[in-house]
C-alpha atoms as a PDB file:
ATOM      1  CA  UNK A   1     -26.531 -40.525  63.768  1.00  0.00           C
ATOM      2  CA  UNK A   2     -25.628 -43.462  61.338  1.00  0.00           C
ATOM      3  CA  UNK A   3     -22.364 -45.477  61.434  1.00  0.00           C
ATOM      4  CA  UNK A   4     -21.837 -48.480  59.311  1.00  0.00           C
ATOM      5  CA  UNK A   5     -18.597 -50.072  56.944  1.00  0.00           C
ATOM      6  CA  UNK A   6     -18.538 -47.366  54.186  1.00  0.00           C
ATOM      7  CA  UNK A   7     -17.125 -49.916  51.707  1.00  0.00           C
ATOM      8  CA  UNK A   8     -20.965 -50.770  51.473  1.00  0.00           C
ATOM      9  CA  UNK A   9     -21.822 -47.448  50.659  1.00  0.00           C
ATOM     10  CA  UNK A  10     -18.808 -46.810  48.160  1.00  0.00           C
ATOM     11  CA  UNK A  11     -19.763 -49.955  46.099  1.00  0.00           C
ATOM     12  CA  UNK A  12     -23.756 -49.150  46.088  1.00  0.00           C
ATOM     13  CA  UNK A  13     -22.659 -45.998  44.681  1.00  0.00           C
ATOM     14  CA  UNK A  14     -21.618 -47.748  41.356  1.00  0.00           C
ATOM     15  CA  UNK A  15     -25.089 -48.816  40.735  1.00  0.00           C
ATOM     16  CA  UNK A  16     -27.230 -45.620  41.397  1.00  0.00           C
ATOM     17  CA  UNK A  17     -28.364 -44.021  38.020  1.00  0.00           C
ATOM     18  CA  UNK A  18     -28.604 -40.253  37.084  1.00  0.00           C
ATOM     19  CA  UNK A  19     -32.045 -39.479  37.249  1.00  0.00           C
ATOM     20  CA  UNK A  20     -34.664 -38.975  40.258  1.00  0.00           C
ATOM     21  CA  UNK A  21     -35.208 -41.473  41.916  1.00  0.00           C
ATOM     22  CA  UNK A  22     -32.214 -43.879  41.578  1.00  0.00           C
ATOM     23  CA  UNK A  23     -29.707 -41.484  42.110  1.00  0.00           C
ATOM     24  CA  UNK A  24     -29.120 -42.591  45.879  1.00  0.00           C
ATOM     25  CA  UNK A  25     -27.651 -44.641  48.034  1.00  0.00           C
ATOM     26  CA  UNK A  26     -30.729 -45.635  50.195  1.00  0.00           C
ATOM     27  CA  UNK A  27     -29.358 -46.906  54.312  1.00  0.00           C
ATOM     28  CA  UNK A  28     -32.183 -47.861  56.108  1.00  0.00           C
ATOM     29  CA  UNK A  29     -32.444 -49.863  59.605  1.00  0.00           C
ATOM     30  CA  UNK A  30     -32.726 -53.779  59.089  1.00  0.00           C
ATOM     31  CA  UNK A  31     -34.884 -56.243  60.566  1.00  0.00           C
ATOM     32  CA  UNK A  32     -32.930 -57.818  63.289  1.00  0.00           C
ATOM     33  CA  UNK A  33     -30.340 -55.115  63.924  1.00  0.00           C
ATOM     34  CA  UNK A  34     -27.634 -53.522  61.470  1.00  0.00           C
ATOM     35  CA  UNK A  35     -28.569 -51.458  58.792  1.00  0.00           C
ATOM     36  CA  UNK A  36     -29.586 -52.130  54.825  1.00  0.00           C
ATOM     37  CA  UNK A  37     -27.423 -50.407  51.910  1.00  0.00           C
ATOM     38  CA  UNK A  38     -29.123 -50.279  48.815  1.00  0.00           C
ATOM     39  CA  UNK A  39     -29.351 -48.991  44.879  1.00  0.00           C
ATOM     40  CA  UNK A  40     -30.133 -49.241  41.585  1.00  0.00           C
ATOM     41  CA  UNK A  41     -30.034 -47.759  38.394  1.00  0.00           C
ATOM     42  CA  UNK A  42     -33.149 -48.069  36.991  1.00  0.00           C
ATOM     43  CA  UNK A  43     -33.609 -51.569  37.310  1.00  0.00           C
ATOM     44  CA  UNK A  44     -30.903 -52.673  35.329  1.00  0.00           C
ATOM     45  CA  UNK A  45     -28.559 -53.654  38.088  1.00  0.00           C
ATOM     46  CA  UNK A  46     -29.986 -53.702  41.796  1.00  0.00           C
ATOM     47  CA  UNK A  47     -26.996 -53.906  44.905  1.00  0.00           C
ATOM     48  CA  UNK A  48     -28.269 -54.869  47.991  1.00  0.00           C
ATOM     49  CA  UNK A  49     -26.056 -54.937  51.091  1.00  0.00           C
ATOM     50  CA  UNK A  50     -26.475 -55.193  55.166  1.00  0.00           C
ATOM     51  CA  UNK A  51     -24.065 -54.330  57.775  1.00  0.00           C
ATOM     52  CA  UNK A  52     -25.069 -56.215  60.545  1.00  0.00           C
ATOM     53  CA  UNK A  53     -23.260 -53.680  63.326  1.00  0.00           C
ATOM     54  CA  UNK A  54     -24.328 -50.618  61.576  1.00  0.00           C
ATOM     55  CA  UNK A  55     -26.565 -47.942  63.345  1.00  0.00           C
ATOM     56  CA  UNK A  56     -29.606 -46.196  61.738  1.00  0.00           C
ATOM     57  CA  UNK A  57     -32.571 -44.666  63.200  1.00  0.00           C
ATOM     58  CA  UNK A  58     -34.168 -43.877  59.783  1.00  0.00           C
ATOM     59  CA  UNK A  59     -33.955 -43.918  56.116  1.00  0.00           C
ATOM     60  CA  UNK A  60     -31.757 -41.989  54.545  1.00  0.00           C
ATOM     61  CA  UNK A  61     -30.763 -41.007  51.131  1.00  0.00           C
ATOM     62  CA  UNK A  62     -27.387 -39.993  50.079  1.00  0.00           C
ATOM     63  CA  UNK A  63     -26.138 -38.845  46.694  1.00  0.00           C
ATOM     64  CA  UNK A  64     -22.668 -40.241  45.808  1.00  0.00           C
ATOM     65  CA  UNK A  65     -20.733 -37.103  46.146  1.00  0.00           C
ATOM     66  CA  UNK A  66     -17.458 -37.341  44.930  1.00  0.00           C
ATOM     67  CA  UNK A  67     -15.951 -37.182  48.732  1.00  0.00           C
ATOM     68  CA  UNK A  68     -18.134 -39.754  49.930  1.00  0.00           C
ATOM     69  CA  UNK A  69     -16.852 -42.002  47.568  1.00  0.00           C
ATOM     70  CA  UNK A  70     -13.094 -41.440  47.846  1.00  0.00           C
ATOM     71  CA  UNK A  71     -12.937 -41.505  51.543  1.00  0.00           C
ATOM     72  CA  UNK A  72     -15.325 -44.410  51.874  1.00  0.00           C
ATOM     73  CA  UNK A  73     -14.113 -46.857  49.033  1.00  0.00           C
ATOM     74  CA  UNK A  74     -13.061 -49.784  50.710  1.00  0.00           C
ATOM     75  CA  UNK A  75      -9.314 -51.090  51.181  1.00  0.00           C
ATOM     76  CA  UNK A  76      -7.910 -54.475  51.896  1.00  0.00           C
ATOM     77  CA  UNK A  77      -5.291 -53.385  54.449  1.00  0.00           C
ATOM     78  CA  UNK A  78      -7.683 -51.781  57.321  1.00  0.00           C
ATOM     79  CA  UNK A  79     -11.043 -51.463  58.187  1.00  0.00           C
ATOM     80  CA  UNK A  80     -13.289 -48.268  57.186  1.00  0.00           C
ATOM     81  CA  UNK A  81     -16.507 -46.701  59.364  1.00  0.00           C
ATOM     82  CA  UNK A  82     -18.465 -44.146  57.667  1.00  0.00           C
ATOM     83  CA  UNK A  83     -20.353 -41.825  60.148  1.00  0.00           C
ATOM     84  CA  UNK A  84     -23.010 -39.503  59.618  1.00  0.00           C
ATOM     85  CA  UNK A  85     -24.774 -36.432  61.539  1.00  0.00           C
ATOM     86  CA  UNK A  86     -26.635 -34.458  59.675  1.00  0.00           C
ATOM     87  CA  UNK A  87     -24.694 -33.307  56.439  1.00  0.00           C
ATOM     88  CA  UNK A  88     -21.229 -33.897  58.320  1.00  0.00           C
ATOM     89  CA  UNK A  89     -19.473 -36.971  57.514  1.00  0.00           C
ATOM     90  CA  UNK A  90     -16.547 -38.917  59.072  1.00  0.00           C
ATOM     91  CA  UNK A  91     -15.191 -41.723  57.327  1.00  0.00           C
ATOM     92  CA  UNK A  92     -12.361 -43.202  60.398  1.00  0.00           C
ATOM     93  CA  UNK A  93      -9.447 -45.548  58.675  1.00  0.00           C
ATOM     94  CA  UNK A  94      -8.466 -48.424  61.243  1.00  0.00           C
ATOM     95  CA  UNK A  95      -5.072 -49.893  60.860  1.00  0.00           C
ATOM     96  CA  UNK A  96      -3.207 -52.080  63.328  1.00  0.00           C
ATOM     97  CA  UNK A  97      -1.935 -49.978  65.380  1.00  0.00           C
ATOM     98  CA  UNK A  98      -3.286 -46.281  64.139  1.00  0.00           C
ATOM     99  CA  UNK A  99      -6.328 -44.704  62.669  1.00  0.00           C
ATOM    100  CA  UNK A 100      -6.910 -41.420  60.424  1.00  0.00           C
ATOM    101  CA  UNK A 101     -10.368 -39.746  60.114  1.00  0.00           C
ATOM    102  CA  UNK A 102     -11.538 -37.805  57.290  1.00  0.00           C
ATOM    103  CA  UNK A 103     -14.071 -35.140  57.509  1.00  0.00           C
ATOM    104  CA  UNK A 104     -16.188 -33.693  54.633  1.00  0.00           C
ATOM    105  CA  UNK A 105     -20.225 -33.026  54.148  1.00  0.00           C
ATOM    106  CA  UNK A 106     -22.534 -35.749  52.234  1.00  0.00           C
ATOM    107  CA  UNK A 107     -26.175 -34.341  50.092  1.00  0.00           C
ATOM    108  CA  UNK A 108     -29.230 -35.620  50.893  1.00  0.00           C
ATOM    109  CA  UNK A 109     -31.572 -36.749  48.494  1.00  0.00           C
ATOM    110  CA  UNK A 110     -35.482 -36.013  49.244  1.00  0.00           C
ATOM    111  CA  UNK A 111     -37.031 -38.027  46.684  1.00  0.00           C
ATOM    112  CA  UNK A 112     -37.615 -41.807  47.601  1.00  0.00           C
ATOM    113  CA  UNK A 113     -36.230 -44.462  46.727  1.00  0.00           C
ATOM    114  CA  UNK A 114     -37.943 -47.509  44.472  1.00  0.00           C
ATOM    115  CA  UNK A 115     -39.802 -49.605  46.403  1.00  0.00           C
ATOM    116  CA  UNK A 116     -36.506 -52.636  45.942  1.00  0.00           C
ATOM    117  CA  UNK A 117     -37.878 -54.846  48.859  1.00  0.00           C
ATOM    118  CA  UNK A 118     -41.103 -55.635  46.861  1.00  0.00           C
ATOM    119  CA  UNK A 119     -38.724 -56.382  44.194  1.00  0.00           C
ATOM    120  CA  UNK A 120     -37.125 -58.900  46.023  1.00  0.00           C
ATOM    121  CA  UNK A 121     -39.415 -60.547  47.349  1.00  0.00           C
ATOM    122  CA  UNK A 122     -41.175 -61.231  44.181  1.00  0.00           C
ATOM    123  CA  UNK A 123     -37.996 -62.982  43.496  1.00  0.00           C
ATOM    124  CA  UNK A 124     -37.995 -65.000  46.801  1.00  0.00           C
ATOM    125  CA  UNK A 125     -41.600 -66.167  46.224  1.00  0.00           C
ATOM    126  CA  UNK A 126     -41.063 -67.505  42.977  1.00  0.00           C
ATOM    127  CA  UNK A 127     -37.358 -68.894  43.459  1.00  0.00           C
ATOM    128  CA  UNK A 128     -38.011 -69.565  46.925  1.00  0.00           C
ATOM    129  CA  UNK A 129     -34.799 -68.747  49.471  1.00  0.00           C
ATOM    130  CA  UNK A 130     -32.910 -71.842  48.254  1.00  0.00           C
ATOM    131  CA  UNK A 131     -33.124 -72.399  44.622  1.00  0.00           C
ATOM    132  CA  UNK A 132     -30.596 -75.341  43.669  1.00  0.00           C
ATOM    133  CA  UNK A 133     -31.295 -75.807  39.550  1.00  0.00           C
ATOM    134  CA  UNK A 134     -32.043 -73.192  36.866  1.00  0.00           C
ATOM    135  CA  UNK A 135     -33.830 -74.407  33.553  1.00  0.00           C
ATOM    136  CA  UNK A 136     -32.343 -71.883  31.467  1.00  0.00           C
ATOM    137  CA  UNK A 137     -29.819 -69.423  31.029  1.00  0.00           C
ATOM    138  CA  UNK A 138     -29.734 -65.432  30.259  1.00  0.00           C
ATOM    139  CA  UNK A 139     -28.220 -62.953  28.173  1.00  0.00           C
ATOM    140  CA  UNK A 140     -26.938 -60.501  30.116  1.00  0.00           C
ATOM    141  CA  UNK A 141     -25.103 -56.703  29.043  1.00  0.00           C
ATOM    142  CA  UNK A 142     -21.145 -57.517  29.748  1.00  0.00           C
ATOM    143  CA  UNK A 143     -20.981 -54.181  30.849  1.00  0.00           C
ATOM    144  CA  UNK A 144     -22.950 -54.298  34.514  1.00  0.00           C
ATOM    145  CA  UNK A 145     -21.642 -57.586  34.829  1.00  0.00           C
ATOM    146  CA  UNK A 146     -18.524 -56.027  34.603  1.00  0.00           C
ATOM    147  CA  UNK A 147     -19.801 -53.371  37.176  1.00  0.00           C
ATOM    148  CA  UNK A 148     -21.024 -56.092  39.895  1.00  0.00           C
ATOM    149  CA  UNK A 149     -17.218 -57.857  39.592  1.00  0.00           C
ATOM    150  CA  UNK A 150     -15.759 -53.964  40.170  1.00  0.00           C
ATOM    151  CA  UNK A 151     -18.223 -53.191  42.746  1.00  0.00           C
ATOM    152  CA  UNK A 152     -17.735 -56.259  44.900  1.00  0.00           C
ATOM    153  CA  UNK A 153     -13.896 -56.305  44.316  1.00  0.00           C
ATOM    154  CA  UNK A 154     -13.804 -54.046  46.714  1.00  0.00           C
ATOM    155  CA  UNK A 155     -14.486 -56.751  49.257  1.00  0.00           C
ATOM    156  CA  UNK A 156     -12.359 -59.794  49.809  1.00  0.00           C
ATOM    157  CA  UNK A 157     -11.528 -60.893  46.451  1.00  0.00           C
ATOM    158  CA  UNK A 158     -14.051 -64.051  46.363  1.00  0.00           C
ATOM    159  CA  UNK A 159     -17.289 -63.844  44.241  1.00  0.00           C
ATOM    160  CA  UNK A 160     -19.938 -66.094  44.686  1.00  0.00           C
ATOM    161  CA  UNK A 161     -22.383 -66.397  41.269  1.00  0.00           C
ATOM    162  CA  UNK A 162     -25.784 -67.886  40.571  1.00  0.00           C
ATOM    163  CA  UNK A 163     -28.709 -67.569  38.647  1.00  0.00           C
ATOM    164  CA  UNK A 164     -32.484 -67.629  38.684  1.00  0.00           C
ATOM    165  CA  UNK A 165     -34.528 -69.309  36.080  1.00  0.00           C
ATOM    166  CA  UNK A 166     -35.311 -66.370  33.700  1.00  0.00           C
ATOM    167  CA  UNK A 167     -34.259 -63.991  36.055  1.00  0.00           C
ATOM    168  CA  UNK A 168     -31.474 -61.900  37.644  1.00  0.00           C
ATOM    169  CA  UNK A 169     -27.684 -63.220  37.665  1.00  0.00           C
ATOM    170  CA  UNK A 170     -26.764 -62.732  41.456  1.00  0.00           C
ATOM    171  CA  UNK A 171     -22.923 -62.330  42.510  1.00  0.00           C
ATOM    172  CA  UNK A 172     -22.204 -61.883  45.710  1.00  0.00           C
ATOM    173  CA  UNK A 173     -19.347 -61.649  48.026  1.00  0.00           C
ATOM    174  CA  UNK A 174     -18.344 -64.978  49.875  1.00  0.00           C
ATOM    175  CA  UNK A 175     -19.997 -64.004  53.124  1.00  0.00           C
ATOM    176  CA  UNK A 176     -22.796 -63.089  51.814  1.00  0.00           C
ATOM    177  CA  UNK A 177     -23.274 -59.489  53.317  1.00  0.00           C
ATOM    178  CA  UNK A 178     -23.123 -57.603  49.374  1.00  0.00           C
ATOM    179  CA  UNK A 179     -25.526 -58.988  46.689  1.00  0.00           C
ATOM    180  CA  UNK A 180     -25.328 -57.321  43.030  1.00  0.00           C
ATOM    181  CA  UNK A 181     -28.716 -59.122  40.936  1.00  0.00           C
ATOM    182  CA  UNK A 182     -27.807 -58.075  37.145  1.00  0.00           C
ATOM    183  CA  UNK A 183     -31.144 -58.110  35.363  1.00  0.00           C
ATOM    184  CA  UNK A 184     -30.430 -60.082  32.009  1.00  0.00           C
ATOM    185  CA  UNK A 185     -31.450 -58.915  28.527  1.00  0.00           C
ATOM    186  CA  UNK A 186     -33.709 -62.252  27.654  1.00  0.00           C
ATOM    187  CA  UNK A 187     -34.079 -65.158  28.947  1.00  0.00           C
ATOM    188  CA  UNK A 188     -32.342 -67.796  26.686  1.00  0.00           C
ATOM    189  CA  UNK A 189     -32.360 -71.664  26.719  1.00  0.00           C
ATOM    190  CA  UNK A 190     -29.009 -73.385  28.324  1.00  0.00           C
ATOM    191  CA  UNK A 191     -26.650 -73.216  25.260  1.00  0.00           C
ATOM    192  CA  UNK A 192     -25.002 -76.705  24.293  1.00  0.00           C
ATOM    193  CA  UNK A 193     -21.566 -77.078  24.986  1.00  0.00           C
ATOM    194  CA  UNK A 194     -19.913 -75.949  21.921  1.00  0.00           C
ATOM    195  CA  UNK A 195     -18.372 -78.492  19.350  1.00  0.00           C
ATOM    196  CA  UNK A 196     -15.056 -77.213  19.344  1.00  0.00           C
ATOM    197  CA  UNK A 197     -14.936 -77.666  23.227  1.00  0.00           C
ATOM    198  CA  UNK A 198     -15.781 -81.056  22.976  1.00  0.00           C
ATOM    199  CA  UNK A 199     -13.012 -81.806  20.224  1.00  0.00           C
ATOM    200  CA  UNK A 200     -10.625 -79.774  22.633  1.00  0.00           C
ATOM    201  CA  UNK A 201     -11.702 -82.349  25.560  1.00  0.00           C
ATOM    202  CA  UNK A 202     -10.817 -85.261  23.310  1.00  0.00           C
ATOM    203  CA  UNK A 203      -7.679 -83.957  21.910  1.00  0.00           C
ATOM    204  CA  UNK A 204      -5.687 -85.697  24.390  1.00  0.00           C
ATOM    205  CA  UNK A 205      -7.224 -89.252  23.414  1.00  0.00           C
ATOM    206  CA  UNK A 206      -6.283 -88.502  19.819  1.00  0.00           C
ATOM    207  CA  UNK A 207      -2.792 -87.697  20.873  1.00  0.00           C
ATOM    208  CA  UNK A 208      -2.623 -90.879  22.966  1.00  0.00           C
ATOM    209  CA  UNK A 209      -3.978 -93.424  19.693  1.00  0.00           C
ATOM    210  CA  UNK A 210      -1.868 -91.830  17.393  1.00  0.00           C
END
Protein backbone atom coordinates (compact mmCIF):
# COMPACT_ATOMS: atom_id res chain seq x y z
CA UNK A 1 0.00 0.00 0.00
CA UNK A 2 1.24 3.68 -0.55
CA UNK A 3 -0.14 6.76 1.28
CA UNK A 4 1.41 10.12 0.92
CA UNK A 5 -0.03 14.16 0.44
CA UNK A 6 -1.51 13.80 -3.11
CA UNK A 7 -0.91 17.53 -3.74
CA UNK A 8 2.67 16.10 -4.56
CA UNK A 9 1.41 13.84 -6.95
CA UNK A 10 -1.19 16.35 -8.60
CA UNK A 11 1.62 18.96 -9.22
CA UNK A 12 4.30 16.23 -10.62
CA UNK A 13 1.63 15.46 -12.94
CA UNK A 14 2.10 18.89 -14.75
CA UNK A 15 5.55 18.00 -15.71
CA UNK A 16 5.27 14.36 -17.11
CA UNK A 17 5.45 14.40 -21.01
CA UNK A 18 3.43 12.25 -23.55
CA UNK A 19 5.68 9.76 -24.64
CA UNK A 20 7.23 6.45 -22.96
CA UNK A 21 9.05 6.96 -20.57
CA UNK A 22 8.15 10.38 -19.02
CA UNK A 23 4.68 9.90 -18.98
CA UNK A 24 4.61 9.04 -15.10
CA UNK A 25 4.52 10.11 -11.96
CA UNK A 26 7.41 7.97 -10.46
CA UNK A 27 6.79 7.47 -6.01
CA UNK A 28 9.48 5.64 -4.78
CA UNK A 29 10.64 5.04 -0.96
CA UNK A 30 13.27 7.74 0.26
CA UNK A 31 16.36 7.43 2.06
CA UNK A 32 15.56 8.16 5.60
CA UNK A 33 11.83 7.47 5.62
CA UNK A 34 8.90 9.16 3.51
CA UNK A 35 8.59 8.64 0.05
CA UNK A 36 10.09 10.54 -3.31
CA UNK A 37 7.55 12.08 -6.02
CA UNK A 38 9.04 12.63 -9.17
CA UNK A 39 8.73 13.66 -13.18
CA UNK A 40 9.74 15.07 -16.10
CA UNK A 41 9.00 15.76 -19.47
CA UNK A 42 11.76 14.97 -21.34
CA UNK A 43 14.22 16.87 -19.63
CA UNK A 44 12.88 20.09 -20.14
CA UNK A 45 11.42 20.63 -16.73
CA UNK A 46 12.31 17.99 -13.90
CA UNK A 47 9.83 18.19 -10.36
CA UNK A 48 11.20 16.56 -7.62
CA UNK A 49 9.26 16.25 -4.36
CA UNK A 50 9.45 14.11 -0.86
CA UNK A 51 6.82 13.54 1.62
CA UNK A 52 8.56 12.83 4.58
CA UNK A 53 5.39 10.73 6.31
CA UNK A 54 4.51 9.01 3.17
CA UNK A 55 4.54 5.10 2.92
CA UNK A 56 6.01 3.09 -0.02
CA UNK A 57 7.34 -0.30 -0.21
CA UNK A 58 8.37 0.04 -3.91
CA UNK A 59 8.50 2.05 -6.98
CA UNK A 60 5.70 2.78 -8.62
CA UNK A 61 4.57 4.42 -11.72
CA UNK A 62 1.36 6.14 -12.20
CA UNK A 63 -0.08 7.79 -15.29
CA UNK A 64 -1.93 11.08 -14.53
CA UNK A 65 -5.38 9.89 -15.13
CA UNK A 66 -7.75 12.47 -15.22
CA UNK A 67 -9.32 11.26 -11.64
CA UNK A 68 -6.12 11.16 -10.04
CA UNK A 69 -5.60 14.55 -10.73
CA UNK A 70 -8.95 16.11 -9.77
CA UNK A 71 -9.30 14.36 -6.53
CA UNK A 72 -5.67 14.79 -5.57
CA UNK A 73 -4.95 18.53 -6.61
CA UNK A 74 -4.14 20.19 -3.60
CA UNK A 75 -6.35 22.88 -1.65
CA UNK A 76 -5.47 25.53 0.83
CA UNK A 77 -8.40 24.95 3.22
CA UNK A 78 -7.68 21.11 4.35
CA UNK A 79 -5.27 18.61 4.08
CA UNK A 80 -5.34 15.77 1.22
CA UNK A 81 -3.90 11.85 1.56
CA UNK A 82 -3.76 9.94 -1.54
CA UNK A 83 -3.85 6.10 -0.93
CA UNK A 84 -3.11 3.37 -3.10
CA UNK A 85 -3.71 -0.61 -3.27
CA UNK A 86 -3.29 -1.99 -6.23
CA UNK A 87 -5.29 -0.04 -9.01
CA UNK A 88 -7.82 1.31 -6.24
CA UNK A 89 -7.29 4.72 -5.11
CA UNK A 90 -8.55 6.82 -2.15
CA UNK A 91 -7.80 10.32 -2.05
CA UNK A 92 -9.38 11.29 1.97
CA UNK A 93 -10.15 15.33 2.29
CA UNK A 94 -9.37 16.46 6.02
CA UNK A 95 -11.15 19.50 7.22
CA UNK A 96 -11.49 20.72 10.80
CA UNK A 97 -13.92 18.98 11.95
CA UNK A 98 -14.99 16.43 8.90
CA UNK A 99 -13.42 14.45 6.15
CA UNK A 100 -14.78 13.10 2.61
CA UNK A 101 -13.03 10.25 0.71
CA UNK A 102 -13.07 9.76 -2.88
CA UNK A 103 -12.68 6.49 -4.53
CA UNK A 104 -11.67 5.82 -8.19
CA UNK A 105 -8.83 3.41 -9.94
CA UNK A 106 -5.22 4.91 -10.98
CA UNK A 107 -3.02 3.06 -14.38
CA UNK A 108 0.11 1.82 -13.92
CA UNK A 109 2.83 2.49 -16.09
CA UNK A 110 5.43 -0.53 -16.78
CA UNK A 111 8.07 1.25 -18.49
CA UNK A 112 10.75 2.97 -16.17
CA UNK A 113 11.32 5.93 -15.39
CA UNK A 114 14.68 8.15 -16.41
CA UNK A 115 17.28 7.53 -14.31
CA UNK A 116 16.53 11.58 -12.50
CA UNK A 117 18.75 10.81 -9.38
CA UNK A 118 21.93 10.57 -11.58
CA UNK A 119 20.69 13.73 -12.92
CA UNK A 120 20.81 15.35 -9.82
CA UNK A 121 23.52 14.50 -8.54
CA UNK A 122 25.56 15.59 -11.41
CA UNK A 123 24.15 18.85 -10.40
CA UNK A 124 25.13 18.51 -6.67
CA UNK A 125 28.73 17.59 -7.58
CA UNK A 126 29.35 20.42 -9.63
CA UNK A 127 27.22 23.13 -7.64
CA UNK A 128 27.89 21.46 -4.54
CA UNK A 129 24.66 21.39 -1.89
CA UNK A 130 25.12 25.10 -1.07
CA UNK A 131 25.89 27.19 -3.99
CA UNK A 132 25.74 31.02 -2.85
CA UNK A 133 26.87 33.04 -6.36
CA UNK A 134 26.08 32.26 -10.01
CA UNK A 135 28.47 33.76 -12.78
CA UNK A 136 25.92 33.98 -15.30
CA UNK A 137 22.46 33.96 -16.12
CA UNK A 138 20.04 31.76 -18.52
CA UNK A 139 17.49 32.01 -21.02
CA UNK A 140 14.85 30.11 -20.11
CA UNK A 141 11.18 29.15 -22.24
CA UNK A 142 8.48 31.51 -20.25
CA UNK A 143 6.25 28.84 -20.74
CA UNK A 144 7.62 25.97 -18.06
CA UNK A 145 8.55 28.70 -15.99
CA UNK A 146 5.15 29.50 -16.07
CA UNK A 147 4.37 25.73 -15.37
CA UNK A 148 6.78 25.48 -12.15
CA UNK A 149 4.85 28.90 -10.64
CA UNK A 150 1.30 26.83 -11.49
CA UNK A 151 2.60 23.65 -10.26
CA UNK A 152 3.91 24.85 -6.92
CA UNK A 153 0.93 27.30 -6.41
CA UNK A 154 -0.68 24.63 -5.33
CA UNK A 155 1.31 24.75 -2.13
CA UNK A 156 1.42 27.66 0.25
CA UNK A 157 1.67 30.55 -1.93
CA UNK A 158 5.59 31.29 -1.26
CA UNK A 159 8.19 30.45 -4.01
CA UNK A 160 11.62 30.26 -3.32
CA UNK A 161 13.99 30.85 -6.75
CA UNK A 162 17.64 30.31 -7.57
CA UNK A 163 19.91 29.47 -10.11
CA UNK A 164 22.93 27.41 -11.04
CA UNK A 165 25.76 28.72 -13.05
CA UNK A 166 24.78 27.56 -16.60
CA UNK A 167 22.34 25.36 -15.37
CA UNK A 168 18.75 24.71 -14.21
CA UNK A 169 16.54 27.66 -12.62
CA UNK A 170 15.24 25.91 -9.35
CA UNK A 171 11.87 27.23 -7.63
CA UNK A 172 10.79 25.70 -4.89
CA UNK A 173 8.22 25.94 -2.27
CA UNK A 174 9.30 27.76 1.05
CA UNK A 175 9.79 24.55 2.98
CA UNK A 176 11.55 23.07 0.73
CA UNK A 177 9.64 19.66 0.29
CA UNK A 178 8.67 20.50 -3.89
CA UNK A 179 11.61 21.46 -6.20
CA UNK A 180 10.71 22.32 -10.03
CA UNK A 181 14.64 22.71 -11.90
CA UNK A 182 13.56 24.45 -15.38
CA UNK A 183 16.36 23.54 -17.76
CA UNK A 184 17.23 26.95 -19.58
CA UNK A 185 17.59 27.38 -23.35
CA UNK A 186 21.46 28.79 -23.20
CA UNK A 187 23.42 29.85 -20.90
CA UNK A 188 23.80 33.70 -21.22
CA UNK A 189 26.15 36.24 -19.48
CA UNK A 190 24.41 38.40 -16.47
CA UNK A 191 22.66 41.15 -18.56
CA UNK A 192 23.54 44.86 -17.41
CA UNK A 193 20.99 46.65 -15.76
CA UNK A 194 19.22 48.37 -18.47
CA UNK A 195 19.72 52.21 -19.14
CA UNK A 196 16.31 53.19 -18.86
CA UNK A 197 16.21 51.58 -15.29
CA UNK A 198 18.95 53.49 -14.22
CA UNK A 199 17.40 56.91 -15.53
CA UNK A 200 14.11 55.65 -13.75
CA UNK A 201 16.30 55.28 -10.38
CA UNK A 202 17.53 58.84 -10.78
CA UNK A 203 14.35 60.41 -11.75
CA UNK A 204 13.64 61.40 -8.33
CA UNK A 205 17.08 63.40 -7.99
CA UNK A 206 16.14 65.25 -11.17
CA UNK A 207 12.81 66.11 -9.71
CA UNK A 208 14.45 67.24 -6.46
CA UNK A 209 17.30 69.84 -8.49
CA UNK A 210 14.83 71.12 -10.63
Amino acid sequence: MIRLNSSLVSIAAEFCGKYSPYQAIEISPAAGGGVYVTSTDGGRVVCLAHDPAGICPEVTRLLPDSDLLRYSRGIKTADRELTVNGNNAVVTTFRKTTSEKKEFTVTHSISDSPPLAQAVKACIDKWSPTPTTTSTAGRYESAYVERALKGLGQGDGSVVMSAFDGGPMRLQTDRGNVVILVMPQTAEPIPPIPDWLINFAKANELVATA
